[in-house]
N, C-alpha and C. Protein backbone atom coordinates (compact mmCIF):
# COMPACT_ATOMS: atom_id res chain seq x y z
N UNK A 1 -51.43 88.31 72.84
CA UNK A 1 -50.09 88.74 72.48
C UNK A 1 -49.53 87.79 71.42
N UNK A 2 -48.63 88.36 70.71
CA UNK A 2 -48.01 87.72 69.45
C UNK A 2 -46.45 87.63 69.91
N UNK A 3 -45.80 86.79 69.27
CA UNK A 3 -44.59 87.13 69.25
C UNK A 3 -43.86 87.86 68.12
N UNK A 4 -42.45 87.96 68.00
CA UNK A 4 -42.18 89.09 67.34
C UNK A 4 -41.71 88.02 65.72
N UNK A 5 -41.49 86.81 66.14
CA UNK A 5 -41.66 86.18 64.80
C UNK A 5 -42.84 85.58 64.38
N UNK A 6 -44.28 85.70 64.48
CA UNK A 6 -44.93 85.80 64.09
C UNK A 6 -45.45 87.06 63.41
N UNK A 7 -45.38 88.45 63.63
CA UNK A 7 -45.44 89.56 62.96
C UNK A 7 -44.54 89.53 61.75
N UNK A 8 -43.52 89.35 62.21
CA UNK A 8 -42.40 88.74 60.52
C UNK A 8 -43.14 87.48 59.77
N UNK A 9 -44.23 87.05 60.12
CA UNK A 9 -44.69 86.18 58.98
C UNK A 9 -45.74 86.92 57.66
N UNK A 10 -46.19 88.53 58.52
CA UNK A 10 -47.11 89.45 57.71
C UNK A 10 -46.15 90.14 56.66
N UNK A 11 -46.53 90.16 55.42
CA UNK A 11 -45.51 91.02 54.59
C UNK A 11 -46.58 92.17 54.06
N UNK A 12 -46.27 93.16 54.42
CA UNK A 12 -47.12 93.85 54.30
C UNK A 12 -45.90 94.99 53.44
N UNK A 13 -46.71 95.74 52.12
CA UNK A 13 -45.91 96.29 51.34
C UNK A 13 -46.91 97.59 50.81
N UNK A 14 -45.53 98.25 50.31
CA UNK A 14 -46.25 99.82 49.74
C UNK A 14 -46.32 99.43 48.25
N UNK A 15 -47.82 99.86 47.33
CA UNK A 15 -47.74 99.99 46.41
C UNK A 15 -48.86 100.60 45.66
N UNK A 16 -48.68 101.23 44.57
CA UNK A 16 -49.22 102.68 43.49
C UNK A 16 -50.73 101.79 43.24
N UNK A 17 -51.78 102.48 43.04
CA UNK A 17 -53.29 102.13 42.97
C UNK A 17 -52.89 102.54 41.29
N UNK A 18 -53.46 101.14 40.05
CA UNK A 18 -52.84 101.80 38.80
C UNK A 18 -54.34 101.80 38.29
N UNK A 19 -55.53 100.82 38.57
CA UNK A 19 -56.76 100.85 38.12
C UNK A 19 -57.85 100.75 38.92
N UNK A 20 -58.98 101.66 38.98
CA UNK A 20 -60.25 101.45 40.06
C UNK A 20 -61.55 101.26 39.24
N UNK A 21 -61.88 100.17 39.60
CA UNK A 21 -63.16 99.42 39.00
C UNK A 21 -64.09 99.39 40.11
N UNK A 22 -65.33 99.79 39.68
CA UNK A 22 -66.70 99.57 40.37
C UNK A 22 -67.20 97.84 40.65
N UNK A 23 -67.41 97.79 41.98
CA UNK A 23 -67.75 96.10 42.16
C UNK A 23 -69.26 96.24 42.67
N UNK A 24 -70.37 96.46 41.58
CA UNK A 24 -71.59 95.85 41.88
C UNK A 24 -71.55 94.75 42.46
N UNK A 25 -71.18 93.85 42.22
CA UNK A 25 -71.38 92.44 42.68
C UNK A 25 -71.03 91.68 44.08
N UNK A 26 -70.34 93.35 44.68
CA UNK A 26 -69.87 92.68 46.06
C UNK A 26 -71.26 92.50 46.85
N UNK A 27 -71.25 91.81 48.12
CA UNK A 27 -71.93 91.79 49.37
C UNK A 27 -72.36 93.59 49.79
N UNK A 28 -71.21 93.80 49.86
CA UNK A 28 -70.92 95.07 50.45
C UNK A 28 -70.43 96.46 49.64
N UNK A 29 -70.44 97.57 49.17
CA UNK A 29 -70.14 98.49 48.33
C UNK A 29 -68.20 98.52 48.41
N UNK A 30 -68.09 98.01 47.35
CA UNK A 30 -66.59 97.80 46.92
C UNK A 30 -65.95 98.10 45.90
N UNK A 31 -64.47 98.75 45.82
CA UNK A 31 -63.87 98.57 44.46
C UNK A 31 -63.60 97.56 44.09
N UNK A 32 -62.77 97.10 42.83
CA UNK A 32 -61.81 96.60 42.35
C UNK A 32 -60.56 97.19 42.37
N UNK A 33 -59.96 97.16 43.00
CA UNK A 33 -58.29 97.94 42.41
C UNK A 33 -57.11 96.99 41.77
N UNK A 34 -56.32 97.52 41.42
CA UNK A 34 -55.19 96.83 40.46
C UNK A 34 -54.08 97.87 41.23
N UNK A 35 -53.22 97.09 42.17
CA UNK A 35 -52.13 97.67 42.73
C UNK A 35 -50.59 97.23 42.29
N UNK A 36 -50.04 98.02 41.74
CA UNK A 36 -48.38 97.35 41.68
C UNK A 36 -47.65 97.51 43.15
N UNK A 37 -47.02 96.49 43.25
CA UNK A 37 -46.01 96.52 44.62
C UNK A 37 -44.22 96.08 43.80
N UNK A 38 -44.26 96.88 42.71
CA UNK A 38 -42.57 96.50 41.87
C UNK A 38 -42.16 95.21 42.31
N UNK A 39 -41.38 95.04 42.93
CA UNK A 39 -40.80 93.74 42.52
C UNK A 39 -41.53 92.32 43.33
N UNK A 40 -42.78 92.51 43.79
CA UNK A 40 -44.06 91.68 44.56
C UNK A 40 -44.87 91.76 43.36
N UNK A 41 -44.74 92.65 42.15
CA UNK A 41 -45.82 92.39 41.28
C UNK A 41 -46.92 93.24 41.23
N UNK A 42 -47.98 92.48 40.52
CA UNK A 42 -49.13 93.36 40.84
C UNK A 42 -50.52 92.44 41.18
N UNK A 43 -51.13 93.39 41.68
CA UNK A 43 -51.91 92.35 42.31
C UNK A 43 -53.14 93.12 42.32
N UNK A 44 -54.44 92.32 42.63
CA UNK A 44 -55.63 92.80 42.88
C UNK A 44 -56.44 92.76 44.18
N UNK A 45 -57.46 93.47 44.44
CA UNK A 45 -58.06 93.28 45.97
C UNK A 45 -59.24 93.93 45.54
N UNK A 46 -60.22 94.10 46.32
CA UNK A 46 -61.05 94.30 46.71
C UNK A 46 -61.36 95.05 48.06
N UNK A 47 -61.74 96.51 47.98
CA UNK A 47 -61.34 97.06 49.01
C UNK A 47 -62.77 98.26 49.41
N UNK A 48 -63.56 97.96 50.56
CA UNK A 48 -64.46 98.59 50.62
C UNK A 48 -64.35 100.01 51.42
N UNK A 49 -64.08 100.95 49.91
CA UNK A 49 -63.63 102.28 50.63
C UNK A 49 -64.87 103.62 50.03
N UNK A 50 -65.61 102.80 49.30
CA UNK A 50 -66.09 103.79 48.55
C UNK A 50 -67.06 104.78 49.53
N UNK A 51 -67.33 104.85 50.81
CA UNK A 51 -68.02 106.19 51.45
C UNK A 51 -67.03 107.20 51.64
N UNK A 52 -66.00 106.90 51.60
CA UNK A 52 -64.59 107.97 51.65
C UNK A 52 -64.17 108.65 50.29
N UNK A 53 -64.07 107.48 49.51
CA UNK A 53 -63.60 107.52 48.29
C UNK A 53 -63.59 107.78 46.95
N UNK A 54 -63.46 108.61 46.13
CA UNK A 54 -63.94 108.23 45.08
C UNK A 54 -62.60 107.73 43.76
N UNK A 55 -63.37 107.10 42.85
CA UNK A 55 -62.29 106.11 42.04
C UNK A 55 -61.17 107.34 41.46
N UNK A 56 -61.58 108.22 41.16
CA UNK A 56 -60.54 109.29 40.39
C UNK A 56 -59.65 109.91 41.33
N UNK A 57 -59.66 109.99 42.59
CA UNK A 57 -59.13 110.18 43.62
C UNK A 57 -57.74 108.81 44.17
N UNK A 58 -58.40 107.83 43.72
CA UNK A 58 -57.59 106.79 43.79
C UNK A 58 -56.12 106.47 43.19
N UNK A 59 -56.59 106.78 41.82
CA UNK A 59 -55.76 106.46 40.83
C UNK A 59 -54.27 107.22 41.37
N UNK A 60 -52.56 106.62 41.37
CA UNK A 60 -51.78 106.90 41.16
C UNK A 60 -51.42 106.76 43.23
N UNK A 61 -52.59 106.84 43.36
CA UNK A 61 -51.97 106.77 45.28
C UNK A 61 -51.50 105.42 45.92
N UNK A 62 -50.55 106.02 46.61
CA UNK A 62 -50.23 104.74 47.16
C UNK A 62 -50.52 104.08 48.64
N UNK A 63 -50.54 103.13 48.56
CA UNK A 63 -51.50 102.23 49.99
C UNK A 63 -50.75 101.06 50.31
N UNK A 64 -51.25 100.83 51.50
CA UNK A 64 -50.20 99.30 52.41
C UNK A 64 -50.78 98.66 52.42
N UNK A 65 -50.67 97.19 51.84
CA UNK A 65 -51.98 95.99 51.56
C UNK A 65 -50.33 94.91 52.32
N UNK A 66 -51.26 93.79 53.11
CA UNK A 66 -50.71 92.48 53.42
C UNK A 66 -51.14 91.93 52.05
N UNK A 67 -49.93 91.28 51.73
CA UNK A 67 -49.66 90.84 50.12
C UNK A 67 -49.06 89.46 50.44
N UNK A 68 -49.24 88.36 51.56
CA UNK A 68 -48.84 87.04 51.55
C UNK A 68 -50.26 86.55 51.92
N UNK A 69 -51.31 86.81 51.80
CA UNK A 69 -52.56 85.94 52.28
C UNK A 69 -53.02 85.43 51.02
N UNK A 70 -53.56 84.07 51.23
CA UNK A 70 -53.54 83.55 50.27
C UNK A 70 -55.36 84.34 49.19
N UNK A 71 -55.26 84.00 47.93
CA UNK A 71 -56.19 84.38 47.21
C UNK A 71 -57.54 84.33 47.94
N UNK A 72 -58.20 85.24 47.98
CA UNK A 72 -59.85 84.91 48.29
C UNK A 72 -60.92 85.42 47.17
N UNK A 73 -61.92 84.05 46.93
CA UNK A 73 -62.94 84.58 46.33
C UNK A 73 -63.87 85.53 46.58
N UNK A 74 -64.30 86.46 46.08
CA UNK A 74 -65.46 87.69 46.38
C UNK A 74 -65.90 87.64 45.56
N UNK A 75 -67.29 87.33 45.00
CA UNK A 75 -68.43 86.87 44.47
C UNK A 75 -67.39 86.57 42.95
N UNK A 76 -67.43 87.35 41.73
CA UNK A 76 -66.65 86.71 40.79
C UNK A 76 -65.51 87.29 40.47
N UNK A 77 -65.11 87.73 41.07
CA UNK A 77 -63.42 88.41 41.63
C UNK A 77 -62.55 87.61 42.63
N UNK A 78 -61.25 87.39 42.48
CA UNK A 78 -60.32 87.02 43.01
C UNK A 78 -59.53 87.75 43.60
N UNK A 79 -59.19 88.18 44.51
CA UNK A 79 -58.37 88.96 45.81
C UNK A 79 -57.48 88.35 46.30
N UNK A 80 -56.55 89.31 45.55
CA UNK A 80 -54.88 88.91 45.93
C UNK A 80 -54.32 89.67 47.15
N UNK A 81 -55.06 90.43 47.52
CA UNK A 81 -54.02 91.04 48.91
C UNK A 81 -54.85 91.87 49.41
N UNK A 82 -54.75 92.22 50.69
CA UNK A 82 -55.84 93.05 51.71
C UNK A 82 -55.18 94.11 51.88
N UNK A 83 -55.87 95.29 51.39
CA UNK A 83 -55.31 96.72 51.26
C UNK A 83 -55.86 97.33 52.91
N UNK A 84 -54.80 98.08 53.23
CA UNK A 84 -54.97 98.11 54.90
C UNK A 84 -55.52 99.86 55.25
N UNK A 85 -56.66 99.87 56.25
CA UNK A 85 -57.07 100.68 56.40
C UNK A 85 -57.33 101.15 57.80
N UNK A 86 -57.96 102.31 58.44
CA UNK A 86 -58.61 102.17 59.50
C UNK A 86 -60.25 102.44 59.79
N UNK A 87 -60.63 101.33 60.31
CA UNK A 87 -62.90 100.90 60.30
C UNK A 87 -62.72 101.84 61.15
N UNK A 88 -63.54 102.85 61.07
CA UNK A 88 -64.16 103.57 62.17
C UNK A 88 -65.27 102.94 62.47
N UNK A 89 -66.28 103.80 63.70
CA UNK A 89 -66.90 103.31 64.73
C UNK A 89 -68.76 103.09 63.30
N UNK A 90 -68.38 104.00 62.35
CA UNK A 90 -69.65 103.82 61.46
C UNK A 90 -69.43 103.32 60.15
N UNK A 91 -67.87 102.26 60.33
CA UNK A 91 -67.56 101.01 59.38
C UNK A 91 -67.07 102.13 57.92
N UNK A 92 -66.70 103.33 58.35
CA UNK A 92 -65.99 104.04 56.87
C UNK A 92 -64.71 103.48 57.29
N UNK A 93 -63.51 103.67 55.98
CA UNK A 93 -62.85 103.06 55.61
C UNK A 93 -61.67 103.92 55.41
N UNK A 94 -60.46 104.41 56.20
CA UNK A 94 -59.65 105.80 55.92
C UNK A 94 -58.34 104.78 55.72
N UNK A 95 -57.77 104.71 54.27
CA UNK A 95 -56.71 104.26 53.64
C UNK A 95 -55.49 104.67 54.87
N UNK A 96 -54.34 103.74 54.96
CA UNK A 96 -53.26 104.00 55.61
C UNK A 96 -52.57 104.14 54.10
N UNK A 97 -51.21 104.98 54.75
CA UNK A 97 -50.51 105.53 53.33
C UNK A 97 -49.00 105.46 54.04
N UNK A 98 -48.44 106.09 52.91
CA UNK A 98 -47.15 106.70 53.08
C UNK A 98 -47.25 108.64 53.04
N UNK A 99 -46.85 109.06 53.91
CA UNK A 99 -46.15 110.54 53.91
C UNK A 99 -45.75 111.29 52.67
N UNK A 100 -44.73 110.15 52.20
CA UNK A 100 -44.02 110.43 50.64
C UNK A 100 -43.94 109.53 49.71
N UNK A 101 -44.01 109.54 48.54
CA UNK A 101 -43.71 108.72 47.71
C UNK A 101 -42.96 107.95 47.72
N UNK A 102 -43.09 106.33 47.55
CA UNK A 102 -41.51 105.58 47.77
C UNK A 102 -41.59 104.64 46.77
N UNK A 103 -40.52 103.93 47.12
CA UNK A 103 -40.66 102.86 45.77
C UNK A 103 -41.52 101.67 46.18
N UNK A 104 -42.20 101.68 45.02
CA UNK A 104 -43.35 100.66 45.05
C UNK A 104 -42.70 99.46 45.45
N UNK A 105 -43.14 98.81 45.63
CA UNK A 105 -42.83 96.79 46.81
C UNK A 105 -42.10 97.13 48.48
N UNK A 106 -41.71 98.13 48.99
CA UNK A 106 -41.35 98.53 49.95
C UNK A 106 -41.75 98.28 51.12
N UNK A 107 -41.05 96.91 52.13
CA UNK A 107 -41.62 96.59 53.24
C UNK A 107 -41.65 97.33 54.00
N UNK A 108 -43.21 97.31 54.68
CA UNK A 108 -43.25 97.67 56.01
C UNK A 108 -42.71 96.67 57.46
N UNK A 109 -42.32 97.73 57.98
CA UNK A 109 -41.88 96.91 58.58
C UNK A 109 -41.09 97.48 60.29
């Protein structure tokens, strides 16, 4: 169990997918994406969705990434925020979203 101010330490935010790049170089079959979250910026991740996914499908959608963890290296990419999904039981990857369009940087919460 957590407490309820520790969940307020996750900032987890809505924001528009603006570029999808192919990541040969991961471990694991991965994009690159380039996400704006408006007034959080924009940021990059690394997000292994591609058995679901495809990159042209991506573009313009919007997704909920925790956007306060600090940078992680992935082979020669830098990952600014963990775009949030749900692993099924055969490790595919089904994007959490919004319903409707909202304004990009928009806490969840």
């Amino acid at each position: 169990m957590i407490f309820w101010q520790d969940f307020e330490k996750v900032e987890m935010h809505v924001g528009t997918i603006l570029n999808v790049e192919e990541f040969p170089k991961a471990k694991n079959p991965a994009y690159k994406l380039k996400i704006d979250f408006g007034s959080v910026g924009i940021k990059k991740s690394s997000a292994q969705i591609t058995k679901l996914y495809q990159k042209e499908e991506l573009l313009g959608r919007q997704v909920i990434a925790v956007t306060n963890f600090p940078p992680k290296q992935i082979a020669d990419f830098m990952s600014e925020c963990l775009v949030l999904g749900v692993v099924g039981f055969d490790k595919d990857v089904t994007l959490l979203s919004v319903d409707f369009k909202v304004e990009n940087g928009l806490r969840i919460g």
